[in-house]
Protein backbone atom coordinates (compact mmCIF):
# COMPACT_ATOMS: atom_id res chain seq x y z
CA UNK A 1 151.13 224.22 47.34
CA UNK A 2 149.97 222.59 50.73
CA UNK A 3 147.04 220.53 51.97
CA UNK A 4 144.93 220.99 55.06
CA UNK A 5 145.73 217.44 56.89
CA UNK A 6 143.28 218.48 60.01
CA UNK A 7 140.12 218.77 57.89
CA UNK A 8 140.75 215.57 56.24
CA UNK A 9 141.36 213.76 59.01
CA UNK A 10 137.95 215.15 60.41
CA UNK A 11 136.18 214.36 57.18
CA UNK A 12 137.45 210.72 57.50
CA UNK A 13 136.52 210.52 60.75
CA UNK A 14 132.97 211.87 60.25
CA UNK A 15 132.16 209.31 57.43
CA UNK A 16 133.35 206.62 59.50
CA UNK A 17 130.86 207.38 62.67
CA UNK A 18 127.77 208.03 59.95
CA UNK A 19 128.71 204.46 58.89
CA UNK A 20 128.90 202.77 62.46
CA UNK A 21 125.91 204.41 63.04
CA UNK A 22 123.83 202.98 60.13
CA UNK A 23 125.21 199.45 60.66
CA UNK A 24 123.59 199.66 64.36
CA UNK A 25 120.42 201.26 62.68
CA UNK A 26 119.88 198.27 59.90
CA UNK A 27 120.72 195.72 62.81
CA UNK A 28 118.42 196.79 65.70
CA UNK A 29 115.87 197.35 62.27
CA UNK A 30 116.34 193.60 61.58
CA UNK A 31 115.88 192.31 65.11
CA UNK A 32 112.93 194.07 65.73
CA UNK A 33 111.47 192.80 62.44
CA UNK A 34 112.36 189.28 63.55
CA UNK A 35 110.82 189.61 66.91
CA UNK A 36 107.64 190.72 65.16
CA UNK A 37 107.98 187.76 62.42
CA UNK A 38 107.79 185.73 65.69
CA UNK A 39 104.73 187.32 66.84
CA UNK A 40 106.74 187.18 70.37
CA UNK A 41 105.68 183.40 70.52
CA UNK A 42 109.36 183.53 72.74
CA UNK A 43 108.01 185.86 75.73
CA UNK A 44 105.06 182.95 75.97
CA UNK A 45 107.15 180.11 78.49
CA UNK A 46 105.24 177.71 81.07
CA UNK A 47 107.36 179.51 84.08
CA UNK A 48 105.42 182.26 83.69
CA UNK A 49 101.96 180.63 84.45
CA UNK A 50 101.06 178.23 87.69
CA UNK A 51 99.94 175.12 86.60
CA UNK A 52 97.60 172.13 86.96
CA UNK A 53 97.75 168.29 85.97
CA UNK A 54 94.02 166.37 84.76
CA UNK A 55 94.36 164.00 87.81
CA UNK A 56 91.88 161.09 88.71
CA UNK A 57 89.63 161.67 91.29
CA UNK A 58 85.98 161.72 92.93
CA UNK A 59 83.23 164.51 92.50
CA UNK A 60 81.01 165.05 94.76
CA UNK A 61 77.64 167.46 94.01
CA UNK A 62 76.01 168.49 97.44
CA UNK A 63 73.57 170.72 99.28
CA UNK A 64 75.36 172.47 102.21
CA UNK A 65 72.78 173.86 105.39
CA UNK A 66 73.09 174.01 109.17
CA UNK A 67 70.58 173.11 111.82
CA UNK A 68 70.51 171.62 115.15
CA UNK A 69 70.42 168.43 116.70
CA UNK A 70 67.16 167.70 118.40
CA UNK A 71 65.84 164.43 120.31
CA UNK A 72 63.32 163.17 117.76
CA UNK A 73 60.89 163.44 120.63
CA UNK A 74 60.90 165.92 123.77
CA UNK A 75 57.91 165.76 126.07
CA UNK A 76 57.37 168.85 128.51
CA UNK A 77 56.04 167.68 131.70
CA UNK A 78 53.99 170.10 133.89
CA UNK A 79 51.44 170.77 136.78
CA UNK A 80 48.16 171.35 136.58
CA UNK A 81 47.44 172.72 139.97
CA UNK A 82 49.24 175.33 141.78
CA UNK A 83 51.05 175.00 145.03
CA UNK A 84 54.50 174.27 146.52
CA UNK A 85 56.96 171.52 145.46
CA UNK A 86 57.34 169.07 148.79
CA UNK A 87 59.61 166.55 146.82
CA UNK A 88 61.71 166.77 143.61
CA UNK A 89 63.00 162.53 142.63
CA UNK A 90 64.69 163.18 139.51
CA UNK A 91 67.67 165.39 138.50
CA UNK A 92 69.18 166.63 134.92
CA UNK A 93 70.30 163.55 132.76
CA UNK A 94 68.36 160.99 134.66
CA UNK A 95 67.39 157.53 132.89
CA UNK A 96 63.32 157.72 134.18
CA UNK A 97 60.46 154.82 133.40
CA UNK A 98 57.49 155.41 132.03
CA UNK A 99 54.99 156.41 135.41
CA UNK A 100 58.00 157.01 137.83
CA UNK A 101 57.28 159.79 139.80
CA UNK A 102 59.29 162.84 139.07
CA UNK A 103 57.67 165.48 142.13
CA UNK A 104 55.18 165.81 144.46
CA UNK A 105 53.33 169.25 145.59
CA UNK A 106 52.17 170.07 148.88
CA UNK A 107 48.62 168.55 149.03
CA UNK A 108 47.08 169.76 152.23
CA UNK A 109 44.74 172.06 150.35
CA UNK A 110 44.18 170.05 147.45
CA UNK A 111 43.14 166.85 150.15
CA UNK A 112 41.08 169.72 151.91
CA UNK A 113 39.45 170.33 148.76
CA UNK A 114 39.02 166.45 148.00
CA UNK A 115 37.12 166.01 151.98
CA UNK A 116 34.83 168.89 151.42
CA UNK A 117 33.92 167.58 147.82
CA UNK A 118 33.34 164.11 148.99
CA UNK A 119 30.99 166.02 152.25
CA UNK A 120 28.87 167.42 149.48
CA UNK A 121 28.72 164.20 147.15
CA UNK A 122 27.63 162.60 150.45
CA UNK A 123 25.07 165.05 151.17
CA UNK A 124 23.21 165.15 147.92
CA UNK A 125 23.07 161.15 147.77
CA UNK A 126 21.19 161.86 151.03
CA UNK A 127 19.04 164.43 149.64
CA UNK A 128 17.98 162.50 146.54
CA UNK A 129 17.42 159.09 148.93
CA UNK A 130 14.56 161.99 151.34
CA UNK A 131 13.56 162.66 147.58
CA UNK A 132 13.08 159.39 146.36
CA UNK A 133 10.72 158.02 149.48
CA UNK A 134 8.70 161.41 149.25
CA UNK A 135 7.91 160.92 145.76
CA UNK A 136 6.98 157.37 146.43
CA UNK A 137 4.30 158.37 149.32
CA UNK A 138 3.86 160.86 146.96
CA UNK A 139 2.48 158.60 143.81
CA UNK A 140 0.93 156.76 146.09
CA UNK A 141 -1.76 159.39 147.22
CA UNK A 142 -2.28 160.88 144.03
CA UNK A 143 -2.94 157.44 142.66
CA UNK A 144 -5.91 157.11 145.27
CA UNK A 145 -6.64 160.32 144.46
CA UNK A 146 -5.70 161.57 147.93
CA UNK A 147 -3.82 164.49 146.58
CA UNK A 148 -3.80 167.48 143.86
CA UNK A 149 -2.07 166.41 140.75
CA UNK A 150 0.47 169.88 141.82
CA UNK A 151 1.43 167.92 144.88
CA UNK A 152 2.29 165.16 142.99
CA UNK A 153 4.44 167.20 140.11
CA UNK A 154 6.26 169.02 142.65
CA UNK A 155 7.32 166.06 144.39
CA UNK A 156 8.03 164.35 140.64
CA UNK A 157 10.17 167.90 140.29
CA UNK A 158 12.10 168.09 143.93
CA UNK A 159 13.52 164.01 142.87
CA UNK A 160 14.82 165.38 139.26
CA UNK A 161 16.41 168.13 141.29
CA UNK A 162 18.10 166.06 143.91
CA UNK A 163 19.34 163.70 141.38
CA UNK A 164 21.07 166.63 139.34
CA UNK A 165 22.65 167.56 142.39
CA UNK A 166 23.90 164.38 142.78
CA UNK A 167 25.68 164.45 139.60
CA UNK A 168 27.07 168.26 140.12
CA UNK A 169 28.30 166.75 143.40
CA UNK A 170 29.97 164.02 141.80
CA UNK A 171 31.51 166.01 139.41
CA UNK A 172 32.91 168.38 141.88
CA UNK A 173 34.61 165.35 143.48
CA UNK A 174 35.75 163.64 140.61
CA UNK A 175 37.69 167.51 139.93
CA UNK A 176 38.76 167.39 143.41
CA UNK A 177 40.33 163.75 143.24
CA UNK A 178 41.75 164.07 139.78
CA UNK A 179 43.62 167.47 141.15
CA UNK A 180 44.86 165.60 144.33
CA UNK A 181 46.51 162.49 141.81
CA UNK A 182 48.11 165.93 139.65
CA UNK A 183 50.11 166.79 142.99
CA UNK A 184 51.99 163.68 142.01
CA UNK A 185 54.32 164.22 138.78
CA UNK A 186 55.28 161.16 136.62
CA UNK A 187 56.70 160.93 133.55
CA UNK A 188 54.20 160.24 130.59
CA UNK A 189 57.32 158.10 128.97
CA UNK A 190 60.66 156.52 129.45
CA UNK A 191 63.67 158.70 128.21
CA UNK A 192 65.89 161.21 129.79
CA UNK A 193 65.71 164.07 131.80
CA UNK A 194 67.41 167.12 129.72
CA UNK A 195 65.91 170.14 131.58
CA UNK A 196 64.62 170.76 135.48
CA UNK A 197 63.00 173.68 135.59
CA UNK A 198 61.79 173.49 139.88
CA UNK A 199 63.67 172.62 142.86
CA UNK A 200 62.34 171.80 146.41
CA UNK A 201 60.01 174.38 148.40
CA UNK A 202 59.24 176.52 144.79
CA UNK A 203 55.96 177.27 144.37
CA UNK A 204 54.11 176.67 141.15
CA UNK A 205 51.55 178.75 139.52
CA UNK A 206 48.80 177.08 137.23
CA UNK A 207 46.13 179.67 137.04
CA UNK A 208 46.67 180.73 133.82
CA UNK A 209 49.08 178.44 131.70
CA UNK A 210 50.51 175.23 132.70
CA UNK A 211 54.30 175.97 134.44
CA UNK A 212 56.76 173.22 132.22
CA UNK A 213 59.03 171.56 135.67
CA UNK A 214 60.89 168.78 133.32
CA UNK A 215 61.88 168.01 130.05
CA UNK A 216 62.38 164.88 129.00
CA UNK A 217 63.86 163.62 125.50
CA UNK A 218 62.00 160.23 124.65
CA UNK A 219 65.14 158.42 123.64
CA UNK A 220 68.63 159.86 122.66
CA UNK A 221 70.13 157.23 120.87
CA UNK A 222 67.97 158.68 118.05
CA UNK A 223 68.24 162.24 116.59
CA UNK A 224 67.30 164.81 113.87
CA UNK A 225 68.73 167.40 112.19
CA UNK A 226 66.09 170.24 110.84
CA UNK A 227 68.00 171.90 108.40
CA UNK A 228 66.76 174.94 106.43
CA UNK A 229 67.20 174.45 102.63
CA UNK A 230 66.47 177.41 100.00
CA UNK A 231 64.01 176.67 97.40
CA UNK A 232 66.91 176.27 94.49
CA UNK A 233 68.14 173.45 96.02
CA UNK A 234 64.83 171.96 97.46
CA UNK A 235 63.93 170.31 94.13
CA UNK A 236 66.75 168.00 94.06
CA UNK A 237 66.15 166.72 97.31
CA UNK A 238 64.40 163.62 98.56
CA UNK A 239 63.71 161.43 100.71
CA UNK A 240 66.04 158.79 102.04
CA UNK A 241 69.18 160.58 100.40
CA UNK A 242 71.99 159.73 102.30
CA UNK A 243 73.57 162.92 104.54
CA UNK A 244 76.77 163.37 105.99
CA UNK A 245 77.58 166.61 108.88
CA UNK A 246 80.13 167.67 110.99
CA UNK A 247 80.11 169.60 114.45
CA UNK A 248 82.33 171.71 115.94
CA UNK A 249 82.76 169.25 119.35
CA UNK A 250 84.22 166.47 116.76
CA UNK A 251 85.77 168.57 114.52
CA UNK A 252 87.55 165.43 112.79
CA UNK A 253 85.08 162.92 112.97
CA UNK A 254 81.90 162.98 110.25
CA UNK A 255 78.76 161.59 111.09
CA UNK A 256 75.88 159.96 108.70
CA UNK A 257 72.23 160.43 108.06
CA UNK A 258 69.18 160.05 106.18
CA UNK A 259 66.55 162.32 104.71
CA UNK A 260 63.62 161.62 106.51
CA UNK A 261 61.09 164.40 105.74
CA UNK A 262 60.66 167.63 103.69
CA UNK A 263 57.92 169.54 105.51
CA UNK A 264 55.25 171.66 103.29
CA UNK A 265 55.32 174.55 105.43
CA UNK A 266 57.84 177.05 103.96
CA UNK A 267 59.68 180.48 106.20
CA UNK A 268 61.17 183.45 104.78
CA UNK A 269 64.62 184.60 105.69
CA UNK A 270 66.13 187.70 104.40
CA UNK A 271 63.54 187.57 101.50
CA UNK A 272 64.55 183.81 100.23
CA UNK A 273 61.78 181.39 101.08
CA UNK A 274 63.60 178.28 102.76
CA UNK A 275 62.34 174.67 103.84
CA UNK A 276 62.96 172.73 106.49
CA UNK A 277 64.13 169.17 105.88
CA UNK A 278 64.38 166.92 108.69
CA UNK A 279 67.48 164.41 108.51
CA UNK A 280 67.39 161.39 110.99
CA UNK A 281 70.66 160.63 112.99
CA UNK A 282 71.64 157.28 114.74
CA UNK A 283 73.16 158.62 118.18
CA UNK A 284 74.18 155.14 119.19
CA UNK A 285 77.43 156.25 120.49
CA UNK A 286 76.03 159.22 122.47
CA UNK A 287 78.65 161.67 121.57
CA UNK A 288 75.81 163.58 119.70
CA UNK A 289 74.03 165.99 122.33
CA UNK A 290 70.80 168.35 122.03
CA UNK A 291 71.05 171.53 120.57
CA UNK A 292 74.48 171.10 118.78
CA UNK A 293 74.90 172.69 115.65
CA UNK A 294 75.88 170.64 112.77
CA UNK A 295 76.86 171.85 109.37
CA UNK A 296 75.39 169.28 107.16
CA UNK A 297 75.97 168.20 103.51
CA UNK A 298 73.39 166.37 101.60
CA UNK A 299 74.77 164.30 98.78
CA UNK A 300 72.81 164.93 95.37
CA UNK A 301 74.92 163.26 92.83
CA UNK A 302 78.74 161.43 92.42
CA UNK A 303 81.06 160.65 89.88
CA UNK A 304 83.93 158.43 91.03
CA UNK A 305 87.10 157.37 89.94
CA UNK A 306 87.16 160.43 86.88
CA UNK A 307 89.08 162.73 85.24
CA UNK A 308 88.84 166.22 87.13
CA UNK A 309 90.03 169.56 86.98
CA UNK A 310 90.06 172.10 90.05
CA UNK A 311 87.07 174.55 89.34
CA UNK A 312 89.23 177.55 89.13
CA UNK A 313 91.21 176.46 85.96
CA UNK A 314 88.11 177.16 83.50
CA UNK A 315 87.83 180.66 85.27
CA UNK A 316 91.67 181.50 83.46
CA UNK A 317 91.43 184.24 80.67
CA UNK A 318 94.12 185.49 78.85
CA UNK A 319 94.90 188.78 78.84
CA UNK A 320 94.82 190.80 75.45
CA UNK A 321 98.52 191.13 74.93
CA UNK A 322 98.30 187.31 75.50
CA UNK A 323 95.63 186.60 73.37
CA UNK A 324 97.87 188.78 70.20
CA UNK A 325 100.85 186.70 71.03
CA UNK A 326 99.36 183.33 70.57
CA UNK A 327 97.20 184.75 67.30
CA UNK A 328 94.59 182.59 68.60
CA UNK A 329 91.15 182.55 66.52
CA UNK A 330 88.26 183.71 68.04
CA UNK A 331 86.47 180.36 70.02
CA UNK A 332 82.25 180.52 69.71
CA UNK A 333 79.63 178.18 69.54
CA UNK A 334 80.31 176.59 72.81
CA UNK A 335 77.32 174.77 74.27
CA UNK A 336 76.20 174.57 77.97
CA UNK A 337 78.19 171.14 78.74
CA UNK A 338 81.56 172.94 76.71
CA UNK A 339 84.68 174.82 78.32
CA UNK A 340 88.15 176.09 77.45
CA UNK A 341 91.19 175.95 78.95
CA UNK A 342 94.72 176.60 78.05
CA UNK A 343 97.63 174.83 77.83
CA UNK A 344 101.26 174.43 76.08
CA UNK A 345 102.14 171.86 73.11
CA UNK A 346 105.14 172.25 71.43
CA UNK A 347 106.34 175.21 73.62
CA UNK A 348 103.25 176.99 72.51
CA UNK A 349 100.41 178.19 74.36
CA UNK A 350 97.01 177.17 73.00
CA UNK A 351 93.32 177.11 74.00
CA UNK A 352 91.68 173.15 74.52
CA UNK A 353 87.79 172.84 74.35
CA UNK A 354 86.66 170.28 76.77
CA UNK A 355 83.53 168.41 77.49
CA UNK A 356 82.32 169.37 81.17
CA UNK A 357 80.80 167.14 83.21
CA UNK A 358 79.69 167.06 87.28
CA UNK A 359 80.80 169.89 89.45
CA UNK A 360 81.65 170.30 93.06
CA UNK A 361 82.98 173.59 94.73
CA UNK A 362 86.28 173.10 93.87
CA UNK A 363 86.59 170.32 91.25
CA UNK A 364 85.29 169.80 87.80
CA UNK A 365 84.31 166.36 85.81
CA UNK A 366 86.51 166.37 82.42
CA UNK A 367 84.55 163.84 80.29
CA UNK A 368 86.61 164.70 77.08
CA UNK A 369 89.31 167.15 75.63
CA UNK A 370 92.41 166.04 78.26
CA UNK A 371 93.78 162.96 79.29
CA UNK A 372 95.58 162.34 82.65
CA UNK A 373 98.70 163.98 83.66
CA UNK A 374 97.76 166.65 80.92
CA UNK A 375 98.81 170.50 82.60
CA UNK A 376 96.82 173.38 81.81
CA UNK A 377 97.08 176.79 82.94
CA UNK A 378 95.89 177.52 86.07
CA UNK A 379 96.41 181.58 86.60
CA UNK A 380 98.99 183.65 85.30
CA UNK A 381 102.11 184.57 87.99
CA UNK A 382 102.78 187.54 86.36
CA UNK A 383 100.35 190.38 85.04
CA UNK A 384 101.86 189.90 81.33
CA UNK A 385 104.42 187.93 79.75
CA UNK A 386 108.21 188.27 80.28
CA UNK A 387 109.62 191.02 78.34
């Protein structure tokens, strides 16, 4: 009698893989069932997330507009008459007085126009003097009753009119001289000259609107700002609020102001209504010049010297397959002054309700919830955690 050795061996063989192959079975089985004990709380590690420490700092709540930077008072000096410039005594940026004289126009015409005036002032005085002595001889008769009462009226008549045309005569002269003194430009105040609009041997036009030959800003060592605020901010705004700006000549230098005025009369841009506050500049320095643009940042409120948190760290959600890892409850019943962020304790990632207080664009007023040098989660680096 004789055995088959072959098929045994295979049959031990076979029972032997079926065994190594349950032992792997049970094992992966019981690390998969103690990952999922864990709920995974392992994939959840700080390196995975950027993020940021409650530091100490200032918040600043402002109103951010642009406008430009005007004298606070620009008078356009013109001419009256027409005619050609003979003279021009001032130039662009020119300290002028009060009364100096700025130009002078050609005045042969206008001195032409001043004789002949004066010839017919002249002439009616004479008129109404033959007037006066007829209606004296005149008075005279009637009252002896020498003359018609007709003659007498007439003559009574012929003095009224010779007296009116002494008056339209004296008008026309007083036009005539008061033309002659506009071919001599002065400056109605004392400031600078920031525009010259003529040069010598132009000739002005005044028939129908008066021609603007200088510009002159009153004084420039005081300025405004008129910048346009929407109506959403225009309610926190008021007078005397203190106003910092920058232009783009200084880029590192910031400049101060004050609210001076918020004018009543509202525009309309792009469909938001917008009002124009004025903001008053001390220009002692100079370095400020017309018609810069300065972006300008009106301070509403402060808090210094607090806890703060950049603005972006409240805007951190976590993800679903975040959210199942750190079996966190469902957070409600926050109110308007609440917020949560996230952070680690104990190697675990969990949700912090804090008390909210001022905000600027980029950081946030922690009033309670965090302490300093706290870290809280900032944004995930990764789209999920680690696997």
């Amino acid at each position: 009698m004789s055995y088959d050795t072959t098929n045994r061996k295979g049959y031990k063989m076979t029972k032997k893989k079926i065994i190594i192959t349950v032992g792997v079975l049970v094992l992966l089985a019981f690390g998969g069932w103690k990952m999922f004990s864990r709920g995974g709380e392992k994939h959840l590690k700080e390196p995975d997330f950027e993020m940021v420490k409650v530091e100490k700092g200032n918040v600043v709540y402002s109103v951010t507009a642009s406008g430009k930077i005007q004298p606070i008072n620009t008078v356009s000096v013109g001419t009256q008459v027409s005619g050609i410039i003979e003279e021009v005594l001032a130039d662009y940026n020119d300290e002028v007085k009060k009364d100096q004289v700025l130009a002078r126009l050609d005045t042969s015409v206008l001195r032409e126009n001043l004789n002949d005036a004066q010839a017919q002032l002249d002439l009616a005085n004479a008129k109404e003097k033959i007037e006066q002595l007829n209606y004296k001889r005149t008075k005279q008769l009637y009252e002896e009753k020498l003359i018609a009462k007709t003659t007498f009226e007439e003559a009574e008549i012929a003095l009224e009119t010779a007296k009116a045309s002494v008056l339209s005569a004296q008008a026309n002269f007083n036009r005539a001289n008061q033309n002659y003194g506009y071919a001599t430009i002065t400056s109605p105040v004392s400031g600078t000259v920031i525009s010259k609009e003529v040069e010598q041997g132009q000739t002005v036009a005044a028939s129908f609107s008066t021609p603007t030959m200088f510009k002159i800003a009153e004084d420039l060592t005081k300025m405004q700002i008129e910048a346009n605020i929407a109506e959403a901010d225009i309610g926190m705004i008021t007078t005397h609020m203190p106003v910092t700006f920058t232009v783009d000549a200084y880029p590192n230098d910031t400049f101060d102001g004050t609210v001076e005025q918020i004018r009543l009369s509202p525009t309309e841009e792009q469909n938001v209504v917008m009002y124009t506050v004025v903001i008053q500049v001390d220009n002692s320095s100079r370095k400020l010049l017309p018609g810069m643009t300065a972006s300008v940042d009106i301070k509403i409120q402060e808090a210094l010297d607090v806890l703060t948190l950049p603005a972006m760290a409240l805007q951190y959600k976590p993800s679903n397959a975040v959210k199942n890892q750190m079996k966190m409850e469902k957070i409600s019943d926050l109110s308007s002054n609440q917020a949560v962020v996230y952070h680690f304790k104990n190697k675990k990632m969990e949700p912090v309700i804090i008390e909210k207080g001022l905000a600027d664009l980029s950081l946030i007023e922690i009033k309670s919830g965090l302490k300093e040098g706290d870290s809280v989660i900032l944004e995930a680096k990764t789209k999920g955690p680690r696997r």
